[in-house]
Protein backbone atom coordinates (compact mmCIF):
# COMPACT_ATOMS: atom_id res chain seq x y z
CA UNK A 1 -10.84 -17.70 15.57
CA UNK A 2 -11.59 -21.24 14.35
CA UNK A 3 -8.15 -23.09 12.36
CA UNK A 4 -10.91 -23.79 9.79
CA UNK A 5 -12.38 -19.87 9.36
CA UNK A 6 -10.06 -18.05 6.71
CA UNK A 7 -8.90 -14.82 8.44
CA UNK A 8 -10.59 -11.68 7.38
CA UNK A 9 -9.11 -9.68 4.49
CA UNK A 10 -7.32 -6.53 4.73
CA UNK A 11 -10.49 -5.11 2.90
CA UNK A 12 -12.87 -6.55 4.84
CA UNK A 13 -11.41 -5.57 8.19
CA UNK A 14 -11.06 -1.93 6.25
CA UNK A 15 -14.86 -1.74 5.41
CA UNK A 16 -15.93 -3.21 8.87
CA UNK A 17 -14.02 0.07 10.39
CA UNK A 18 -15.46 2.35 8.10
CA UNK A 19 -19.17 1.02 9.33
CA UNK A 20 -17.66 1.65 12.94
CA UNK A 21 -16.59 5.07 12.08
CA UNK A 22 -20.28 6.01 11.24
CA UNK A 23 -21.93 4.28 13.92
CA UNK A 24 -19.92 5.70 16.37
CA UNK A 25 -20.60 9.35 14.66
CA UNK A 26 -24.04 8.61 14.88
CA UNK A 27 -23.21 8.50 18.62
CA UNK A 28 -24.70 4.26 18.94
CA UNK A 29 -23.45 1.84 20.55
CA UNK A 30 -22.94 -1.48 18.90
CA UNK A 31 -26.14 -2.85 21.08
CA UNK A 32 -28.23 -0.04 19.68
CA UNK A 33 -27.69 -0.71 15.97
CA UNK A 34 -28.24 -3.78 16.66
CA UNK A 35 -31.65 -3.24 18.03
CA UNK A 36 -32.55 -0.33 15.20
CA UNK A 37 -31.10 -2.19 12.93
CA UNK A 38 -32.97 -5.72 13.98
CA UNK A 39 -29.70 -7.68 14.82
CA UNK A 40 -27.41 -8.99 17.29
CA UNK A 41 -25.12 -6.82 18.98
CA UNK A 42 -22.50 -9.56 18.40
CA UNK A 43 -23.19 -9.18 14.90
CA UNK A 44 -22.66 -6.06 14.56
CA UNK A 45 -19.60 -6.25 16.40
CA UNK A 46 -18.10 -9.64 13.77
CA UNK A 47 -19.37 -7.15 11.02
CA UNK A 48 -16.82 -4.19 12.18
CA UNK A 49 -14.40 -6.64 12.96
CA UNK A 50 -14.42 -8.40 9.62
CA UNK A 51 -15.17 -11.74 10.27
CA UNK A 52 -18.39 -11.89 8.98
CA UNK A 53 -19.24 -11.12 5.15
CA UNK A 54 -21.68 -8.50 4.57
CA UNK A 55 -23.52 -7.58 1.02
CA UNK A 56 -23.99 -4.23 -0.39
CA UNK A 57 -27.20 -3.78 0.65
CA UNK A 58 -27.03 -4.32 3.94
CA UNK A 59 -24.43 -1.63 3.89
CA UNK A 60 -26.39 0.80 2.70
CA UNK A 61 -29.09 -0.18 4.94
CA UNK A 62 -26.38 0.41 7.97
CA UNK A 63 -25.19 3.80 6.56
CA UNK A 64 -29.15 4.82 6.16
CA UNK A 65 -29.44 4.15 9.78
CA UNK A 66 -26.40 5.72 11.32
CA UNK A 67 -27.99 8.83 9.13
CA UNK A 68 -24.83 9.04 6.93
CA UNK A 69 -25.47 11.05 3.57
CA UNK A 70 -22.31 11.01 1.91
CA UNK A 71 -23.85 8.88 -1.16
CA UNK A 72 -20.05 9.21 -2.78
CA UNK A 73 -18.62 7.21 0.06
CA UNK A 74 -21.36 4.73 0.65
CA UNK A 75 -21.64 3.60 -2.54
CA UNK A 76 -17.68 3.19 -2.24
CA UNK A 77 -18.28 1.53 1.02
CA UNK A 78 -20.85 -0.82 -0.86
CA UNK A 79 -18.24 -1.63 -3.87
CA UNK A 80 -15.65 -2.98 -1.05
CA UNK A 81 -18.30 -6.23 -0.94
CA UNK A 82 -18.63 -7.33 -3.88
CA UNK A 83 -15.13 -9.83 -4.74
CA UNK A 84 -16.08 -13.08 -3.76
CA UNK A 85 -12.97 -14.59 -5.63
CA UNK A 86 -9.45 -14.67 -3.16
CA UNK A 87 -6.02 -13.01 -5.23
CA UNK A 88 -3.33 -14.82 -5.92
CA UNK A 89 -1.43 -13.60 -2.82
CA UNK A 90 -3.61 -15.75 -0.66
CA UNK A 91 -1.47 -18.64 -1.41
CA UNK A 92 0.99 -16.43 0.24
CA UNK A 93 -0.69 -16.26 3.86
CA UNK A 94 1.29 -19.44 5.07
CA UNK A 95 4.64 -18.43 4.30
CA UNK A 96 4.82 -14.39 4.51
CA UNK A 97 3.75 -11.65 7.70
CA UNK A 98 0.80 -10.44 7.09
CA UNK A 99 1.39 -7.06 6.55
CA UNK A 100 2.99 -7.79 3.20
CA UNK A 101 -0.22 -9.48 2.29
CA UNK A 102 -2.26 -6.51 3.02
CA UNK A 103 -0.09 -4.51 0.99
CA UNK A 104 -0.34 -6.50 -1.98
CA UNK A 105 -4.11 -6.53 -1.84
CA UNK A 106 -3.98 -2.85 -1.48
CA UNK A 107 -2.18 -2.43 -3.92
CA UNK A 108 -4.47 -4.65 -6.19
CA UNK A 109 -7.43 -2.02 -5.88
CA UNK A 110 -5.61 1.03 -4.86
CA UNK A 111 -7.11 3.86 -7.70
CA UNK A 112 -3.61 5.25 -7.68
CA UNK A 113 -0.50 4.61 -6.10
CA UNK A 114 2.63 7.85 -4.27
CA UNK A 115 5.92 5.98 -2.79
CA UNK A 116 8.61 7.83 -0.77
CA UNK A 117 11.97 5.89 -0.31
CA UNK A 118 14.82 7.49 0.86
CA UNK A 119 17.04 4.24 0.58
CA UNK A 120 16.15 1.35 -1.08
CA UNK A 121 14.44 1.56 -4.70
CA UNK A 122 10.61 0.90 -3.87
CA UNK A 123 9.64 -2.77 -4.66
CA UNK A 124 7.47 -2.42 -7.84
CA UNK A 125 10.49 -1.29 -9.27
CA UNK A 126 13.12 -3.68 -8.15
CA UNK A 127 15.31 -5.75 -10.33
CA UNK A 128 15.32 -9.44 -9.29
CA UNK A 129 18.97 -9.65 -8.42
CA UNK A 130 18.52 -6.14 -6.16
CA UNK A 131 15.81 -7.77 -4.43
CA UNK A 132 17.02 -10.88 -3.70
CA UNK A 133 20.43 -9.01 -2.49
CA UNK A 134 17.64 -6.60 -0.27
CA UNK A 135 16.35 -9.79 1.37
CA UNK A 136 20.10 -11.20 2.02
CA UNK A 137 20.82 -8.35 4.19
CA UNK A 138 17.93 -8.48 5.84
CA UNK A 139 17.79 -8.95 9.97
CA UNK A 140 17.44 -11.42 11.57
CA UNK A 141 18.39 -13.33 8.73
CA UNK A 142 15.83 -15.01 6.08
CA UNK A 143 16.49 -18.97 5.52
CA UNK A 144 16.76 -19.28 2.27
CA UNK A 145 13.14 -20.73 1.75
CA UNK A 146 11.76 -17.72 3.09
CA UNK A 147 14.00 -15.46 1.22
CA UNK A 148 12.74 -16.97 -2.01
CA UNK A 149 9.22 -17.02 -0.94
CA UNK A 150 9.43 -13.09 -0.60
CA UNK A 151 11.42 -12.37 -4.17
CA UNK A 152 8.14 -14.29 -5.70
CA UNK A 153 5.93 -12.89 -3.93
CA UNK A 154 7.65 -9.17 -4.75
CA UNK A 155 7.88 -9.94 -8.42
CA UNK A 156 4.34 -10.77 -8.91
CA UNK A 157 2.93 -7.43 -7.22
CA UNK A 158 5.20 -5.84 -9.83
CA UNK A 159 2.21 -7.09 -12.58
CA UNK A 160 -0.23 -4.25 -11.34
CA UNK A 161 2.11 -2.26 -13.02
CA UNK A 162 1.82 -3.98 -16.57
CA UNK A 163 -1.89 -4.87 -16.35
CA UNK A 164 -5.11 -3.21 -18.37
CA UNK A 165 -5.30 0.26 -17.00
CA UNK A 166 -2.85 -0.06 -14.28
CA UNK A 167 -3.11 2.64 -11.47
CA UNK A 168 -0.93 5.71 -11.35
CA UNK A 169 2.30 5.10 -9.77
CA UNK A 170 4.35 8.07 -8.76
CA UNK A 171 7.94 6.94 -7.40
CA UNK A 172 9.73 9.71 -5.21
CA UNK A 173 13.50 8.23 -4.66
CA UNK A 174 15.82 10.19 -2.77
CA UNK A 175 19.59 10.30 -4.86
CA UNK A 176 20.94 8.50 -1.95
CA UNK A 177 18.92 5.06 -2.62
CA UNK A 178 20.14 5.31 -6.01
CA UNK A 179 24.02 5.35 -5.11
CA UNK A 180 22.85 2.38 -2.61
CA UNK A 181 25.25 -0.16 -4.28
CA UNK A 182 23.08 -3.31 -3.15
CA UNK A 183 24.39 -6.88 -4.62
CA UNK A 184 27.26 -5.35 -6.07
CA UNK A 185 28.17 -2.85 -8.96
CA UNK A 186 26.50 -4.39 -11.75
CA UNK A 187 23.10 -5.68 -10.09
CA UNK A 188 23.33 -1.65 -8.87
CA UNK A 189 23.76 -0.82 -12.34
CA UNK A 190 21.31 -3.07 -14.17
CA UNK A 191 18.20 -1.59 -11.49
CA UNK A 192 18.96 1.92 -12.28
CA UNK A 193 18.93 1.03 -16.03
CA UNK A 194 16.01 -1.01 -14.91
CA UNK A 195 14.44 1.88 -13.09
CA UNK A 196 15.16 4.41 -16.17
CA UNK A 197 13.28 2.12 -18.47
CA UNK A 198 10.19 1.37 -15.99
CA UNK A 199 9.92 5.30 -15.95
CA UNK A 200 9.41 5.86 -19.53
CA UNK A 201 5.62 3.71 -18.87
CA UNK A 202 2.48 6.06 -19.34
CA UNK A 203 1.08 5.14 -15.96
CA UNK A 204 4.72 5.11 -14.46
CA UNK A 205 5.91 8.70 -13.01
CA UNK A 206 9.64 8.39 -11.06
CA UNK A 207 11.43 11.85 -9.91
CA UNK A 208 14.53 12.03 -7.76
CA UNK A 209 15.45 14.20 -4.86
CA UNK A 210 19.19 15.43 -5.30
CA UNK A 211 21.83 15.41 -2.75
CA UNK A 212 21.97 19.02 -3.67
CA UNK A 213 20.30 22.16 -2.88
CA UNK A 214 17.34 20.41 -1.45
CA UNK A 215 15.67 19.71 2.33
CA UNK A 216 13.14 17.61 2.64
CA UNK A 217 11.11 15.80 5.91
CA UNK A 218 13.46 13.22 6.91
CA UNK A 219 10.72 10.74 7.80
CA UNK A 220 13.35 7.67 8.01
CA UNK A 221 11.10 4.93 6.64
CA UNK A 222 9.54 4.70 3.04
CA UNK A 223 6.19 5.68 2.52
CA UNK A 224 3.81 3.87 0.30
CA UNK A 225 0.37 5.91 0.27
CA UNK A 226 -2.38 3.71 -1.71
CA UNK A 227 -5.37 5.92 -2.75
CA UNK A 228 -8.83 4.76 -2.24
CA UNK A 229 -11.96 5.47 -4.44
CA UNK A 230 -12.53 8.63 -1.76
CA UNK A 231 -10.17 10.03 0.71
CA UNK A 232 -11.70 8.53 3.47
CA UNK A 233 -10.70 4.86 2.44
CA UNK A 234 -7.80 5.84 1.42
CA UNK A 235 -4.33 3.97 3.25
CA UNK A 236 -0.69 4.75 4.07
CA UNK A 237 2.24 2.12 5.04
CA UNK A 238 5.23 3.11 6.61
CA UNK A 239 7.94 0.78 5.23
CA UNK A 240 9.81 0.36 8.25
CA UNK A 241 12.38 -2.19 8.90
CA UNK A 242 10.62 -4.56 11.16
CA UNK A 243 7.19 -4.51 9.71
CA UNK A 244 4.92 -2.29 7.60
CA UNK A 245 2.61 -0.36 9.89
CA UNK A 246 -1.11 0.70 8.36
CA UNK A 247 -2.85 3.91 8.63
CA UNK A 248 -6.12 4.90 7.58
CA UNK A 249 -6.71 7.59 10.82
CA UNK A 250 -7.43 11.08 9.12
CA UNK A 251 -5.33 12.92 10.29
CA UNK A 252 -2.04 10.75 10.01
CA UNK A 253 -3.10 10.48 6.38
CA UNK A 254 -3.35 13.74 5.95
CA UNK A 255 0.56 14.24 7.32
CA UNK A 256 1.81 11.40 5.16
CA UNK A 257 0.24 13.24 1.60
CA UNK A 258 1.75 16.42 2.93
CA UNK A 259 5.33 14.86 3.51
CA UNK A 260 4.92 13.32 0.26
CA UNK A 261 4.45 17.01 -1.29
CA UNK A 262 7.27 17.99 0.52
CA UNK A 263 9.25 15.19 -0.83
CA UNK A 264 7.57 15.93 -4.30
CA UNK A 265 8.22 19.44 -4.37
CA UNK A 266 12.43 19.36 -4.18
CA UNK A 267 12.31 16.54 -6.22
CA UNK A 268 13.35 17.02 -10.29
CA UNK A 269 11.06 16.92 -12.84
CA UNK A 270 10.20 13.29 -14.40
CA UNK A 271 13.27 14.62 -17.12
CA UNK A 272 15.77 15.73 -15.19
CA UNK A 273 14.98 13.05 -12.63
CA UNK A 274 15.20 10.57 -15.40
CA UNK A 275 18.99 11.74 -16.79
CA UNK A 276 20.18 11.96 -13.17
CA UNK A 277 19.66 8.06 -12.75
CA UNK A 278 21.67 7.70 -16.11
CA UNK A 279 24.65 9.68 -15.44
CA UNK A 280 24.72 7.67 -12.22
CA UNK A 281 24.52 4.52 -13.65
CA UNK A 282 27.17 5.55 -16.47
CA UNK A 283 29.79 6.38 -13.19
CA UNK A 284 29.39 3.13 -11.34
């Protein structure tokens, strides 16, 4: 792709797979929409891909001819075009891997938002001082440039959180990532006093799973499962330590919501949950 040609968005390259999902369930090949549909099949192929724009229309026009009649998700499909205006993490493109780019634009139109995180608190919900200690330990090493880069770029995805109508954010934190002790006793201490206060927000759920008395699906990365306008668009990251890898197959979906139940269902209630963080915090 040309220096000069910005790279396709995270929800651009989402829709153009959608519109290859349906074409290739209406059994055509990318040369045969193009001739039903009255383009080239290098078009159609820069549409899937994402590098080329397309309007709502001509989406519908698409879905009309690969015979799909789920109006729900078209019209879903067709909402994905309409944001002509880049976010604020596009200043960000230069400086951080793009998979933390996706994830914040994700996040920016998710309709609701589940996190699993079995040892670090999950990022919306970090402290400054534990996040900047996160990125000190991380490996290879961070200069210190880039370090700071990511503890901005973290602390502004936190404002989905505190914006009109923010999306539902449910926060499933094992008890070990709360005894995590990361920058020290009293950053430790100010997140979990951090974390208690974040918890009492209307759109904010958080519930802990105890060391005790509870099994759960050791999946050994953190989960963060951003919910579309319908299932099918919706998208899972596994936080792992290298990178954050994106789903949006079916059926890999469908394991990461039901590990996330599992992980919901041994967790304590919002509550209980909520007085376990504060007894810990009260014995560091």
């Amino acid at each position: 792709m040309s220096p000069n040609v910005p790279l396709p968005t995270v929800r651009r390259r989402r829709l153009g797979a959608e519109l290859r999902r349906l074409r290739e369930r209406a059994d055509l090949s990318a040369t045969e929409a193009g001739v039903r549909f009255g383009i080239t099949q290098s078009r159609i192929s820069n549409i899937e891909a994402g590098r080329y724009g397309v309007s709502a229309d001509r989406v519908r026009a698409l879905a009309r001819t690969y015979n799909c009649s789920d109006h729900v998700l078209i019209e879903a499909l067709a909402a994905m075009t309409g944001e002509r205006r880049q976010g604020w993490w596009e200043d960000y493109r230069e400086v951080l891997p793009a998979d933390l780019i996706d994830l914040t634009e994700l996040e920016h139109h998710a309709t609701a938002i589940r996190v699993g995180q079995v040892i670090n608190i999950p990022g919306l919900l970090q402290t400054v001082d534990y996040a900047r200690a996160i990125f000190s330990d991380a490996v290879p090493p961070l200069l210190a440039h880039e370090a700071e880069h990511r503890l901005s770029h973290r602390i502004k995805r936190q404002a989905i959180l505190y914006r009109d109508n923010p999306p539902p954010y449910t926060a499933i934190i094992h008890e070990a990532a709360l005894r995590m002790q990361f920058g020290g006793i009293d950053t430790a201490k100010a997140q979990l006093h951090h974390l208690v206060e974040v918890s009492e927000r209307d759109s904010v759920t958080v519930v802990v799973i105890p060391f005790e008395g509870t099994s759960f699906p050791s999946v050994g990365h953190g989960i963060d499962y951003l919910y579309g306008p319908v299932t099918q668009l919706d998208t899972a990251i596994l936080d792992t330590a290298q990178s954050g890898a994106a789903i949006d197959a079916a059926a890999q979906l469908e394991v990461c919501r039901l590990v996330l139940d599992r992980m919901e269902s041994v967790a304590l209630k919002p509550g209980p949950s909520r007085d376990l963080i504060q007894r810990i915090a009260h014995d560091l």
